[in-house]
C-alpha atoms as a PDB file:
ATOM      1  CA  UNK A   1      37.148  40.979  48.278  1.00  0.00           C
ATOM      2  CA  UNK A   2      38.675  37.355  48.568  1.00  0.00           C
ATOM      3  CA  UNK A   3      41.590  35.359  48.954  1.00  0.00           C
ATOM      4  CA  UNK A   4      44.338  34.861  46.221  1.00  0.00           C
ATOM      5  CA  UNK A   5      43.434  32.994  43.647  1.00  0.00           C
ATOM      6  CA  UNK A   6      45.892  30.340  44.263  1.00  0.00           C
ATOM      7  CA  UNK A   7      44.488  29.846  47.483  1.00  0.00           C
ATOM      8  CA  UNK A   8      41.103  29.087  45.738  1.00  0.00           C
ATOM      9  CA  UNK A   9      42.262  27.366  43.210  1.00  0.00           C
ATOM     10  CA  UNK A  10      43.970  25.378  46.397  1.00  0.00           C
ATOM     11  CA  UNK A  11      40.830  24.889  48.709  1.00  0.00           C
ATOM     12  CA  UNK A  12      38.377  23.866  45.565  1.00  0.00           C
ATOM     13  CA  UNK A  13      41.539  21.402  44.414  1.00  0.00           C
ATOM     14  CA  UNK A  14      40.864  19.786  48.206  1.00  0.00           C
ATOM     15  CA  UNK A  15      37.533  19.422  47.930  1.00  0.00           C
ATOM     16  CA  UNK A  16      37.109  18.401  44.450  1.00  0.00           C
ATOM     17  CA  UNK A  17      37.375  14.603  45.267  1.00  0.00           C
ATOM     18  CA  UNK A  18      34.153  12.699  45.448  1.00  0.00           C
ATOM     19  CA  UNK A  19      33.563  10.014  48.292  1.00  0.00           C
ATOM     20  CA  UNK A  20      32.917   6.502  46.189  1.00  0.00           C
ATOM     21  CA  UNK A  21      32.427   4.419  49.551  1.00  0.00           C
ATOM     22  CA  UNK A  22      29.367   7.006  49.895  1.00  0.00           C
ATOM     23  CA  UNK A  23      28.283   6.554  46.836  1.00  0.00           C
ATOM     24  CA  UNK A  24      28.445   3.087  46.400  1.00  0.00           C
ATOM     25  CA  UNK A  25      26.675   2.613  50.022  1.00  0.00           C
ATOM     26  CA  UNK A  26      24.024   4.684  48.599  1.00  0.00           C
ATOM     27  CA  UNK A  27      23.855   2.649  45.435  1.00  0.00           C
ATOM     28  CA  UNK A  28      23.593  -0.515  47.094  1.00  0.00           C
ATOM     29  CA  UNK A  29      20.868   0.166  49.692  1.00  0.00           C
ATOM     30  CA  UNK A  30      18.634   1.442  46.842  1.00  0.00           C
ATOM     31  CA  UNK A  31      18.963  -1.417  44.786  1.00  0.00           C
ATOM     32  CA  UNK A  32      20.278   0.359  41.503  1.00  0.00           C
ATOM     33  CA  UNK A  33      23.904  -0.524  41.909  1.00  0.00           C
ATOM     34  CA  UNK A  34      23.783  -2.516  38.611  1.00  0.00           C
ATOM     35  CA  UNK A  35      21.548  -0.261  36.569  1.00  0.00           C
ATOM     36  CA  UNK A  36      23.139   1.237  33.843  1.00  0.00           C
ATOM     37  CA  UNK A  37      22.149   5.025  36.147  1.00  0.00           C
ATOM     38  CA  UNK A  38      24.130   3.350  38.579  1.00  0.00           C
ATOM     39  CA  UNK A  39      26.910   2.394  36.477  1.00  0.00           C
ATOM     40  CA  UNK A  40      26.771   5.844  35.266  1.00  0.00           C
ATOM     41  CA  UNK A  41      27.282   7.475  38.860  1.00  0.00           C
ATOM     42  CA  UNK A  42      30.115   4.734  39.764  1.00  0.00           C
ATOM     43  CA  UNK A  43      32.119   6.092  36.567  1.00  0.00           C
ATOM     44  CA  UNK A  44      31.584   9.864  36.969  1.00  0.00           C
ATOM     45  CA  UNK A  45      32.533   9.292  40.659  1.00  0.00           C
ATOM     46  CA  UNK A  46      36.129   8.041  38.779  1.00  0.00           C
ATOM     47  CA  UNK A  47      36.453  10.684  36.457  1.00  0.00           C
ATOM     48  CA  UNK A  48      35.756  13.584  38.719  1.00  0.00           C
ATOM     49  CA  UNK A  49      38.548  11.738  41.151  1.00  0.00           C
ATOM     50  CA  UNK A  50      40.963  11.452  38.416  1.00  0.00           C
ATOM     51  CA  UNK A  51      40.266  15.115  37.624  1.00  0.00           C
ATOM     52  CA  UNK A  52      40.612  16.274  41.178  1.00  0.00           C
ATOM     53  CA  UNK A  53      43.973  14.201  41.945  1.00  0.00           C
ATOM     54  CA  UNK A  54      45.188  15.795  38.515  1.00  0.00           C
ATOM     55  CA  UNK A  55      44.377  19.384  40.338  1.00  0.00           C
ATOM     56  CA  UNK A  56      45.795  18.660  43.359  1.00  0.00           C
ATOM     57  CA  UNK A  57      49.074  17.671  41.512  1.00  0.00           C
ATOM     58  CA  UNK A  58      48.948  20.962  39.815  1.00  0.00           C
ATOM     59  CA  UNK A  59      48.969  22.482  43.270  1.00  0.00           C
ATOM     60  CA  UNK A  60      52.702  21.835  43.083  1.00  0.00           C
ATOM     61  CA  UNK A  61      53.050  24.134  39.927  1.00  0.00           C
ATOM     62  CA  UNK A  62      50.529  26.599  40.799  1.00  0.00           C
ATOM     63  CA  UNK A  63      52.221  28.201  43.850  1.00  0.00           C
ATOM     64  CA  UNK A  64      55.641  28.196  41.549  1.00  0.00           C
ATOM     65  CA  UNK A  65      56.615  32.195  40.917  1.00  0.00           C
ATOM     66  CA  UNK A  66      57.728  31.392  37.869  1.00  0.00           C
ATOM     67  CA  UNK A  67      56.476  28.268  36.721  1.00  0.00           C
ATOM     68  CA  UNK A  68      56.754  27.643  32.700  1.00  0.00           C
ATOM     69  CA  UNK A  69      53.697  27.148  30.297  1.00  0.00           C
ATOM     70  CA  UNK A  70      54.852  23.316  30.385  1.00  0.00           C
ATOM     71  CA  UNK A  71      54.846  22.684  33.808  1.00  0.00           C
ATOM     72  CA  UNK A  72      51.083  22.739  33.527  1.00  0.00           C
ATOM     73  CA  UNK A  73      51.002  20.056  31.073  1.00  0.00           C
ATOM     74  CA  UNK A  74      53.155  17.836  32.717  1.00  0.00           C
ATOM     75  CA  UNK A  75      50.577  16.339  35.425  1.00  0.00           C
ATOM     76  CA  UNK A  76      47.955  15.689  32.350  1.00  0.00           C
ATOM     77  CA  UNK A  77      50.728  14.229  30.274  1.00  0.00           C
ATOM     78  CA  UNK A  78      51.479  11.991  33.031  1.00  0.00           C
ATOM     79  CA  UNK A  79      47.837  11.101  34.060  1.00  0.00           C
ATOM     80  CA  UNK A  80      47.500  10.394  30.199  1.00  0.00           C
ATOM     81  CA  UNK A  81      50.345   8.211  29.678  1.00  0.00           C
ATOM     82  CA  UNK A  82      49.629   6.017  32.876  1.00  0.00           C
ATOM     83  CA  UNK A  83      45.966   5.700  31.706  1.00  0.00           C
ATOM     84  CA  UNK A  84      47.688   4.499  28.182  1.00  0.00           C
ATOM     85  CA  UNK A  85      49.871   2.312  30.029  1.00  0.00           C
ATOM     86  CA  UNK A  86      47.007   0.429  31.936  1.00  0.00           C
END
């Protein structure tokens, strides 16, 4: 007894990306900014916000009625390729 699933899919896509400014200010003040644990949060903080801008560009495909099989693939493909490029 929910929403649609694309409307889930939607909400958990918004909130998916992590603050790094928080993070970072949390970092600092306990003195463990350049720890390798620190260095550890500062890079999963990345990755998760690579991950969640790669769902919200999905969001575009998702709410397609009849998106393809490689309409999925094309936001990773791209987020892949630009990561190659830099």
């Amino acid at each position: 007894a929910g929403a649609d699933i694309r409307a889930a899919i939607a909400l958990g896509a918004c909130f998916a990306p992590t603050s790094l400014g928080v993070a970072s200010n949390a970092l600092n003040a306990g003195n463990v900014a350049n720890t390798p644990v620190g260095q550890l949060i500062v890079s999963t903080c990345v990755v998760d916000d690579v991950i969640g801008l790669i769902l919200l560009s999905m969001l575009e495909v998702i709410v397609k009625e009849d998106a393809q099989v490689f309409d999925y693939f094309i936001p990773i493909i791209s987020s892949v390729g630009y990561l190659l490029v830099l």
